[in-house]
Protein backbone atom coordinates (compact mmCIF):
# COMPACT_ATOMS: atom_id res chain seq x y z
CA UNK A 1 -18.67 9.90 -21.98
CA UNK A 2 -19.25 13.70 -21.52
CA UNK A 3 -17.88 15.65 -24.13
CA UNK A 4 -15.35 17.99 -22.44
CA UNK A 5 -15.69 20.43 -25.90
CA UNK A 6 -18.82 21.29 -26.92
CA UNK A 7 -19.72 20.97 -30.41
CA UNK A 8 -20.13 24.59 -31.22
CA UNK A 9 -16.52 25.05 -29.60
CA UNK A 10 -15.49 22.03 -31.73
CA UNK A 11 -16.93 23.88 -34.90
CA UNK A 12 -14.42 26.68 -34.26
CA UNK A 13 -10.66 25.32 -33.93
CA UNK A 14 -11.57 22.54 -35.79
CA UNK A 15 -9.37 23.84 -38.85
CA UNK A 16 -6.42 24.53 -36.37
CA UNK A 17 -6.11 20.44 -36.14
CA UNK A 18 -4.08 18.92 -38.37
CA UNK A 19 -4.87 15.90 -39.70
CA UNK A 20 -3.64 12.59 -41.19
CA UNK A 21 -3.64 12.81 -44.82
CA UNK A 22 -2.51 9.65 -46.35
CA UNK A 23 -3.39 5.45 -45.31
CA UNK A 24 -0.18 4.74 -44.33
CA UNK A 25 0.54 2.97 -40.93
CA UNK A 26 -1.81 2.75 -38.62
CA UNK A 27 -5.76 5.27 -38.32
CA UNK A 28 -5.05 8.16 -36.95
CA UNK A 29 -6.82 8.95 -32.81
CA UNK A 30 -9.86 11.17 -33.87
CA UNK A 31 -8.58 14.68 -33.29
CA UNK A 32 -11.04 15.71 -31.06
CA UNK A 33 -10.70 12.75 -28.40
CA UNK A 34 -7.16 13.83 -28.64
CA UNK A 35 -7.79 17.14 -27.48
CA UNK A 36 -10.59 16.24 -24.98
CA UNK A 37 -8.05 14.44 -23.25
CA UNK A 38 -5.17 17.08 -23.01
CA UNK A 39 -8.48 19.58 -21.83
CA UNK A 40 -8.96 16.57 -19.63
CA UNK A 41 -5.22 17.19 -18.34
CA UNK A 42 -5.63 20.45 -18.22
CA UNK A 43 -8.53 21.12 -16.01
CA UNK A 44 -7.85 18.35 -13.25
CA UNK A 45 -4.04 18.38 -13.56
CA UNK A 46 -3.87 14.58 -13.73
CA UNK A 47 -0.65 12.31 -14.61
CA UNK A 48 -0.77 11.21 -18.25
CA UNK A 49 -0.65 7.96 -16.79
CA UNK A 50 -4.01 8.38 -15.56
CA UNK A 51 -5.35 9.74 -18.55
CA UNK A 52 -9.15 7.30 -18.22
CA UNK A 53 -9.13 4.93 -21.08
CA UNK A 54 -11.94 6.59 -23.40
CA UNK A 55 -9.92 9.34 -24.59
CA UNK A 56 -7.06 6.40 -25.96
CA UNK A 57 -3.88 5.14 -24.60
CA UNK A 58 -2.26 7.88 -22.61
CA UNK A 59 1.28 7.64 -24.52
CA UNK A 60 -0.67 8.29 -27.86
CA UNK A 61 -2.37 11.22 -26.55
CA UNK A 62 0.94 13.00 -24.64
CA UNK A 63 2.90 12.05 -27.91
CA UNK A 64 0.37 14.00 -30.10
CA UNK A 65 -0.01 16.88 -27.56
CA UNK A 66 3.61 17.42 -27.90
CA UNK A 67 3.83 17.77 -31.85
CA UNK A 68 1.02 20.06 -32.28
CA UNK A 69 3.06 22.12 -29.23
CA UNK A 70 6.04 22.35 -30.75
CA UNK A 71 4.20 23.10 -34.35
CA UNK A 72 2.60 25.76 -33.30
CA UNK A 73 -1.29 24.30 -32.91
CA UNK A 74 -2.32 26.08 -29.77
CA UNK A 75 -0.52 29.48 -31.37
CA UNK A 76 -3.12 28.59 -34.08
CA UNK A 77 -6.18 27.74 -31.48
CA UNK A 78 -5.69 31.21 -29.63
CA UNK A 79 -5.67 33.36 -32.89
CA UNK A 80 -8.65 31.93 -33.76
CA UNK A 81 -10.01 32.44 -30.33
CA UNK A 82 -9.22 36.33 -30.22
CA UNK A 83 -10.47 36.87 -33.76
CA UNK A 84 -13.30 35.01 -32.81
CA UNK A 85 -13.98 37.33 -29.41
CA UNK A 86 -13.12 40.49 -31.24
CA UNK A 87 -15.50 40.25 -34.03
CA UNK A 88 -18.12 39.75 -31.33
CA UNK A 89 -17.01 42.94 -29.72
CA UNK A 90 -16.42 44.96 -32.42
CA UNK A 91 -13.42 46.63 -31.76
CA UNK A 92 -9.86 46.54 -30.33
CA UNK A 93 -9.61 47.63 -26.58
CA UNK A 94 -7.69 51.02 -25.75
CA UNK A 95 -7.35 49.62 -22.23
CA UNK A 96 -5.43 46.41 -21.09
CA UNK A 97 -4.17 44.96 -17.80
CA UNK A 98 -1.53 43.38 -16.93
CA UNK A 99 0.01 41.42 -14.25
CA UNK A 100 1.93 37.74 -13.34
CA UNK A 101 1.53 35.29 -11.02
CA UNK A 102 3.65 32.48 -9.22
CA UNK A 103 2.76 28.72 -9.52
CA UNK A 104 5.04 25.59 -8.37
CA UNK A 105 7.00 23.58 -10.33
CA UNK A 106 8.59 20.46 -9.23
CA UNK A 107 9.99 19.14 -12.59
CA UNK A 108 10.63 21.98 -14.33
CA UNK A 109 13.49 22.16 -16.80
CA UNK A 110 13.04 25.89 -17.39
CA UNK A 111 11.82 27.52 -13.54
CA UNK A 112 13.81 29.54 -10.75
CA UNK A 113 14.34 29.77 -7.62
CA UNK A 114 10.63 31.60 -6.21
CA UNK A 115 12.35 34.48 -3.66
CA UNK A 116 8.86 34.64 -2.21
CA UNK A 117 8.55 30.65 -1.81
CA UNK A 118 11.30 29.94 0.36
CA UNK A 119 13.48 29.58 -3.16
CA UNK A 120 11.44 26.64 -4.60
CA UNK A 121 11.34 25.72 -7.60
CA UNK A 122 8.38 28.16 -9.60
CA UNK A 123 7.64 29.73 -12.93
CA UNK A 124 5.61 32.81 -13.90
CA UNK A 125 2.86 33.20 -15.91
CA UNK A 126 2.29 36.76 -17.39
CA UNK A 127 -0.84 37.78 -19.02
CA UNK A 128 -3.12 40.85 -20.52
CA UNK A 129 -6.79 41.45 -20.50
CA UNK A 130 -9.12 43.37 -22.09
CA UNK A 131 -11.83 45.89 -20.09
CA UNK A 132 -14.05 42.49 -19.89
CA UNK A 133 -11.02 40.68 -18.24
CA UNK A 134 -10.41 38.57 -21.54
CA UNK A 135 -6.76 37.01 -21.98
CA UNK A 136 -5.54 38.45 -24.69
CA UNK A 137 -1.82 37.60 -24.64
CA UNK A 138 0.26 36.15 -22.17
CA UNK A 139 4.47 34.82 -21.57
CA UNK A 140 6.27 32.28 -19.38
CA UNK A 141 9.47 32.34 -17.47
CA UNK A 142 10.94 31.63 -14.18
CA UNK A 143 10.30 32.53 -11.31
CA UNK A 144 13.05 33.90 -10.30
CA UNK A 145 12.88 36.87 -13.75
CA UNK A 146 11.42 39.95 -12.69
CA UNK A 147 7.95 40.83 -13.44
CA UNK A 148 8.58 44.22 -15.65
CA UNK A 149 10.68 41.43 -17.36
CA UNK A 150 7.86 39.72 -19.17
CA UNK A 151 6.04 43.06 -20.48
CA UNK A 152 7.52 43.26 -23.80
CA UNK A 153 7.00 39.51 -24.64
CA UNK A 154 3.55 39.53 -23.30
CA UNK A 155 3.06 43.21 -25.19
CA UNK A 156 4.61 41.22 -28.37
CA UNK A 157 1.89 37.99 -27.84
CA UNK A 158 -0.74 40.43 -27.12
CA UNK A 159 -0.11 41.82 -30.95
CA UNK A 160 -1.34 44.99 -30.26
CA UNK A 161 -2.60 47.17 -33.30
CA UNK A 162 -1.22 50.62 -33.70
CA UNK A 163 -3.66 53.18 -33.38
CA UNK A 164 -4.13 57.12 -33.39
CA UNK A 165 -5.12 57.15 -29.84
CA UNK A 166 -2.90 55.57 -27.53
CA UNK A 167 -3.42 51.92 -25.51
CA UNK A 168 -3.52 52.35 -21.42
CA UNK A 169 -1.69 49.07 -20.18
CA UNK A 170 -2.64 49.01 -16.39
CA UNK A 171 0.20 47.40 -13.92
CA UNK A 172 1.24 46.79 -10.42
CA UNK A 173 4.24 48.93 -9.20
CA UNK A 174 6.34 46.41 -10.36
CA UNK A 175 6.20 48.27 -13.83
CA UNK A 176 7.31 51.55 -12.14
CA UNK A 177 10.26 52.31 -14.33
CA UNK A 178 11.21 55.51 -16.56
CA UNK A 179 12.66 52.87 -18.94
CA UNK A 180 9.36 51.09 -19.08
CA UNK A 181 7.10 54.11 -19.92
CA UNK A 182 9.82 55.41 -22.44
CA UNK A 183 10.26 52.06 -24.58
CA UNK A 184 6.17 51.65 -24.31
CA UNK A 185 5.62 55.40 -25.39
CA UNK A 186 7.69 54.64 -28.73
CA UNK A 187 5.28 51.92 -29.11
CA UNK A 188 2.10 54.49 -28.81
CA UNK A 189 1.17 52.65 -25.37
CA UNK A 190 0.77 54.16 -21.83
CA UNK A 191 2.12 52.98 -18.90
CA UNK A 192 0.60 53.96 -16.41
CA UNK A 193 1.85 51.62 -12.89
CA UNK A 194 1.17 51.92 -9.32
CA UNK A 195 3.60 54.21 -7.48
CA UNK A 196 7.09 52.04 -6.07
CA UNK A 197 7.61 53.61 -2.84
CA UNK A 198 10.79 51.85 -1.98
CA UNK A 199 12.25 53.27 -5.01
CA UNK A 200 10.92 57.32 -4.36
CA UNK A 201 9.22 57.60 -1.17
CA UNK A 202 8.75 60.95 -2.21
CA UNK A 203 6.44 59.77 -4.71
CA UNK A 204 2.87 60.66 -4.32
CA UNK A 205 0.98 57.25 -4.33
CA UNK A 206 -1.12 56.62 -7.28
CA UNK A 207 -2.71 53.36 -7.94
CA UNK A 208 -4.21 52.83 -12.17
CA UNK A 209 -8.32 51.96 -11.72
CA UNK A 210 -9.55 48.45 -12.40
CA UNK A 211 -6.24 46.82 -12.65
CA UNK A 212 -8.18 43.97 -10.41
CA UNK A 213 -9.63 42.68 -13.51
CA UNK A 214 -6.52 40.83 -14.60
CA UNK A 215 -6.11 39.24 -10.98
CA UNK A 216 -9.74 38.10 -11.73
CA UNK A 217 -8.98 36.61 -14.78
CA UNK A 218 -5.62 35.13 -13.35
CA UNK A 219 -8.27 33.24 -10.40
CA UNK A 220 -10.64 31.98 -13.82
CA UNK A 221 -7.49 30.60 -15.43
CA UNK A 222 -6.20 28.81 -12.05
CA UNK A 223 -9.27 26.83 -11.78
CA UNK A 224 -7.36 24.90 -14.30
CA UNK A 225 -5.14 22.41 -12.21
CA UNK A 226 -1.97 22.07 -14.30
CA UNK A 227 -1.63 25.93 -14.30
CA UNK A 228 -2.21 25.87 -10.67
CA UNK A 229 0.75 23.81 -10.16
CA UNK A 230 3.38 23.65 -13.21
CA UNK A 231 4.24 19.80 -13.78
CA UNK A 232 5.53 19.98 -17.04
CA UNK A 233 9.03 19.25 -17.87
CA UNK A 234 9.38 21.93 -21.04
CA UNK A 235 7.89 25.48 -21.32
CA UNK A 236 7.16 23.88 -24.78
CA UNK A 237 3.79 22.01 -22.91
CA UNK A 238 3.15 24.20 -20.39
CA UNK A 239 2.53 27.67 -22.72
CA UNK A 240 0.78 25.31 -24.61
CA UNK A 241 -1.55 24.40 -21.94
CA UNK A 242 -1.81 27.89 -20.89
CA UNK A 243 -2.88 28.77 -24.36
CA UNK A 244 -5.54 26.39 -24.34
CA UNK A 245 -6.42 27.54 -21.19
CA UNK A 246 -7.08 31.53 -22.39
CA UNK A 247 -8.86 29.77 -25.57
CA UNK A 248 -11.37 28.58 -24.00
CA UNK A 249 -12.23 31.40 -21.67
CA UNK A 250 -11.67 33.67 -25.20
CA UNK A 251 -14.62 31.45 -26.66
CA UNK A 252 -16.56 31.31 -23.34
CA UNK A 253 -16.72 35.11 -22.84
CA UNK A 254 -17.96 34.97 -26.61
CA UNK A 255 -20.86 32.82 -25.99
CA UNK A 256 -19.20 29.91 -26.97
CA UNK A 257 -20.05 26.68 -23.95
């Protein structure tokens, strides 16, 4: 079997895992098969009940992806992934992107009605990058919440250190709101959004430069099957997947394979 982590990638969330400390009941799944199989889910956005039989029985896998979910693991896995990617770049970026995006979601215990999907079922994934196009934080929510809705939760994930010069956060004209740019300004960060012309036609048009690299990274992370398509029942599992997701392009764009 292929390892789906490399070692070197292995070598750097180990610590994140936790792991069985006493002999009671039965040996613990090795940690990594564990989480070669939810990468497995992940990246081909297979039933659990297809999970192949190498990475263990698929009940024992979901049922161990769901506690380190809900105890924070994949929190864990991404801060390690953007301390990792920052120390290799030296410095925190004074220029971010942001933007959402629409996916599916059948079973869904937490989506909305999609206005732009006939009113199916859908969720939204919101996420900032970096100059390089690295996801740096990101939010969840239905799809039926406004886009400028998810900025201060993704702002909040993003963790954003306060500097003397201000941080340029680069948006669609979805963000085109005095109460946006006030509420970020007291925050030392600059919104600067593409012009909403249904709200001021009188509005000269103005569109923020290289705001495409966040729909970039937004195509890298949908490559990923199970973001493509939402089939989890809890935003518990899917943020967790989408953290995993960002993790590994973090460590990727760091030199990490």
């Amino acid at each position: 079997m292929k390892n789906i982590i490399s070692d070197s990638l292995w070598n750097e969330i180990e610590n994140a895992i936790p792991k069985k400390t006493n002999k009671v009941g039965r040996p613990e799944s090795p940690p990594r098969i564990v989480l070669e199989g939810i990468v497995f889910i992940l990246q081909t956005g297979s039933q659990w009940k297809r999970l192949p039989k190498e990475y263990g029985a698929p009940s024992t896998i979901h049922g161990k992806f769901m506690i380190w979910a809900r105890s924070g693991v994949f929190e864990e896995i991404m801060f390690l992934a953007k301390k990792f990617y920052e120390s290799r770049n030296n410095k925190m970026p004074n220029w971010i992107a942001t933007d959402t995006s629409s996916s599916k979601a059948p079973f869904a215990n937490w989506s909305g009605k999609n206005p732009t999907d006939r009113g199916k079922r859908g969720i939204k994934k919101s996420i900032m990058v970096d100059f390089a196009g690295a996801p740096i934080g990101l939010s969840v929510g239905p799809a039926n919440r406004h886009d400028s809705k998810f900025l201060y939760a993704t702002i909040k994930d993003t963790n954003i250190k306060r500097k003397d010069s201000p941080t340029i956060i680069a948006a669609d004209s979805a963000y085109d709101t005095k109460t946006l740019r006030q509420k970020c300004a007291k925050a030392n960060l600059v919104l600067l959004a593409s012009t909403n012309r249904r709200r001021d036609k009188k509005k000269k048009k103005y569109w923020p430069q290289f705001r495409w690299l966040v729909e970039r990274t937004i195509g890298w992370l949908s490559w990923n099957r199970s973001l493509k398509t939402c089939w989890c029942k809890t935003i518990v599992s899917f943020i967790a997947l989408f953290r995993m997701a960002a993790s590994i392009q973090l460590f990727k764009m760091s030199g990490v394979k």
